[in-house]
Protein backbone atom coordinates (compact mmCIF):
# COMPACT_ATOMS: atom_id res chain seq x y z
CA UNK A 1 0.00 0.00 0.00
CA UNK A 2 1.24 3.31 -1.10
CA UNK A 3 1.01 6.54 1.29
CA UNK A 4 -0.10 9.67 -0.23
CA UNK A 5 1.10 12.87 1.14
CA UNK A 6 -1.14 16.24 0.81
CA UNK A 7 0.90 19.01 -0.66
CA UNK A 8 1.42 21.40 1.94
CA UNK A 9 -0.62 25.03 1.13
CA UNK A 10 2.26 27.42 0.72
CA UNK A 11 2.00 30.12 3.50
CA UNK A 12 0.30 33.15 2.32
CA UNK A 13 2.29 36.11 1.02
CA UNK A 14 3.57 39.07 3.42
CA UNK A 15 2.41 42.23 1.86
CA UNK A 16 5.93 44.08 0.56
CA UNK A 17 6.68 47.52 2.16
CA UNK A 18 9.11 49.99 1.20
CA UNK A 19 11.59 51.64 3.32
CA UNK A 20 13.66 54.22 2.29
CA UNK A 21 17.29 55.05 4.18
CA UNK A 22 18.71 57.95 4.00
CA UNK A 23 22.55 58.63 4.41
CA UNK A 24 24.13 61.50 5.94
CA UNK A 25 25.60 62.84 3.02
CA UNK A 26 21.39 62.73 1.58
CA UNK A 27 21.78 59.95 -0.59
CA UNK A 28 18.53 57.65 -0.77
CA UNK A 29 18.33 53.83 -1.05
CA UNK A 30 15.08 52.43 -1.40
CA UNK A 31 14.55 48.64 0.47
CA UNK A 32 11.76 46.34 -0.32
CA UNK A 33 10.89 44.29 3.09
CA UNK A 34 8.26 42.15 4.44
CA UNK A 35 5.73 42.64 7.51
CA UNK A 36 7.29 41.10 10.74
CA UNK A 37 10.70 42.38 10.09
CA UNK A 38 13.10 44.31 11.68
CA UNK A 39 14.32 47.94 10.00
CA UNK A 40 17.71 46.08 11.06
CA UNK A 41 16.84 42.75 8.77
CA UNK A 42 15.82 44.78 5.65
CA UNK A 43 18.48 47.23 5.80
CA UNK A 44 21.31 43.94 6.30
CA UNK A 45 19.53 42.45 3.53
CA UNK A 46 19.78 45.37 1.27
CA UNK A 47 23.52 46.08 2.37
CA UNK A 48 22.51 49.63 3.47
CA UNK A 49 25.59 51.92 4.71
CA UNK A 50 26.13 52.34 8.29
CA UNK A 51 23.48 49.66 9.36
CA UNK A 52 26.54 47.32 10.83
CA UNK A 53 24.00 45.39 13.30
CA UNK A 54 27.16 43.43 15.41
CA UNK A 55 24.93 42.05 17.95
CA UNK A 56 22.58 40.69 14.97
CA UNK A 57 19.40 42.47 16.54
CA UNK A 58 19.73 41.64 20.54
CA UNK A 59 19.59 44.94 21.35
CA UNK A 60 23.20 44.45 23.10
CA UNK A 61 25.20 47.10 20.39
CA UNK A 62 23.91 50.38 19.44
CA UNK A 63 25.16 49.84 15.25
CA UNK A 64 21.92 49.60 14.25
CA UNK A 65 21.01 53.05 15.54
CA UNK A 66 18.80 54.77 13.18
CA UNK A 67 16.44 58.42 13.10
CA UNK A 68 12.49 57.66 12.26
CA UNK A 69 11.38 60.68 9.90
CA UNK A 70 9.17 63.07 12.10
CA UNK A 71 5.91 62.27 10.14
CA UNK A 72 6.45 58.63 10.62
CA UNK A 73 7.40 58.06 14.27
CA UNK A 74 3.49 57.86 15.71
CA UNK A 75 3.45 54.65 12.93
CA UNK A 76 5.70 52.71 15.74
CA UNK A 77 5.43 51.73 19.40
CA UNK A 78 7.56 53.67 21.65
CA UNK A 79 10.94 52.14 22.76
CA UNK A 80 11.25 49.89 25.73
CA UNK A 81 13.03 50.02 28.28
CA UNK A 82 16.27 48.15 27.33
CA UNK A 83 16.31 49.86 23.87
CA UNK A 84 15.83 53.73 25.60
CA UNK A 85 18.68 52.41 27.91
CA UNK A 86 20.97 51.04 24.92
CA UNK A 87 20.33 54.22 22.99
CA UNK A 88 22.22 56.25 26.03
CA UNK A 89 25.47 54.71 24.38
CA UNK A 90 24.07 55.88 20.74
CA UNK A 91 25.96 59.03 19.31
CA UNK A 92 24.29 61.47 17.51
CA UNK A 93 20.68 60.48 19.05
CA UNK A 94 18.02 63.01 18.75
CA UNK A 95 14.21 62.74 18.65
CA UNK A 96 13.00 59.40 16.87
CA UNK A 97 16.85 57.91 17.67
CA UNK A 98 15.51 53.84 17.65
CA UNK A 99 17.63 50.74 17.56
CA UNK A 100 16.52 49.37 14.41
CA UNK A 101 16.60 46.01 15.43
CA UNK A 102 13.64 46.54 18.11
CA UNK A 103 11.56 48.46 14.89
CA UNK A 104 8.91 45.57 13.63
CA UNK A 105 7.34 46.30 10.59
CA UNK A 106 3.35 47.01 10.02
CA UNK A 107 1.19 47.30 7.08
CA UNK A 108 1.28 50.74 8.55
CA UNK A 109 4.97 51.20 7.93
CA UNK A 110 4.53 50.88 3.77
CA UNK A 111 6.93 53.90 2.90
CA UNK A 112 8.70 55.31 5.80
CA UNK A 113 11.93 57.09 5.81
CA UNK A 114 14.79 56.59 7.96
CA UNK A 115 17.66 58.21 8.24
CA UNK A 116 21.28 56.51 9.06
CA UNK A 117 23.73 58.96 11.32
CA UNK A 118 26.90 59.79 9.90
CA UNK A 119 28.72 56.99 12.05
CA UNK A 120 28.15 54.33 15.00
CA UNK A 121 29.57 53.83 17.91
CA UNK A 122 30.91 49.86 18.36
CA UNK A 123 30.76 49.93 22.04
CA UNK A 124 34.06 47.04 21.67
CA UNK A 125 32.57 44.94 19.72
């Protein structure tokens, strides 16, 4: 007697957002990412400038620091407590300074603009 297997349904598609990241020097790269994911994991995926991301999105490095355009920062949750603290070690932070490893993407987030500093600090690693 032969087993047949059902063909398992194929999950259903993530709507595709768009990110744009801005350097310091203005230059503009736009990213195509998924719902669910980090501004870290689309910006690593891309290979955008100045996104080094050492601690690979544990929140234990601030190289993933990033500024959320004014207009879009009421589209994300505020920082928590572990990410405010991290971002004390940040240089250059100013209003909307995030980790970009703690920013989850939303339907929500389709377009937003972030903008990279002109360096990160390493913190030894």
């Amino acid at each position: 007697m032969t087993a047949t297997l059902a063909a398992k349904p194929a999950a259903p598609a993530r709507p595709r957002l768009t990110i744009t990241y801005v350097q310091a020097d203005g230059s503009r790269q736009a990213v195509y990412a998924t719902t669910g994911m980090s501004l870290m994991e689309a910006a690593l995926r891309a290979g955008v400038p100045g996104i080094d991301a050492k601690c690979r999105g544990h929140c234990a490095c601030v190289t993933c620091h990033v500024h959320i355009a004014p207009a879009w920062r009421a589209a994300f949750p505020p920082p928590a407590a572990m990410e405010e603290s991290m971002l004390d070690f940040a240089e250059d932070v100013a209003p909307g300074s995030r980790l970009a490893c703690q920013v989850r993407l939303t339907q929500a987030c389709d377009g937003v603009v972030v903008h990279v500093p002109p360096a990160q600090r390493t913190l030894g690693l």
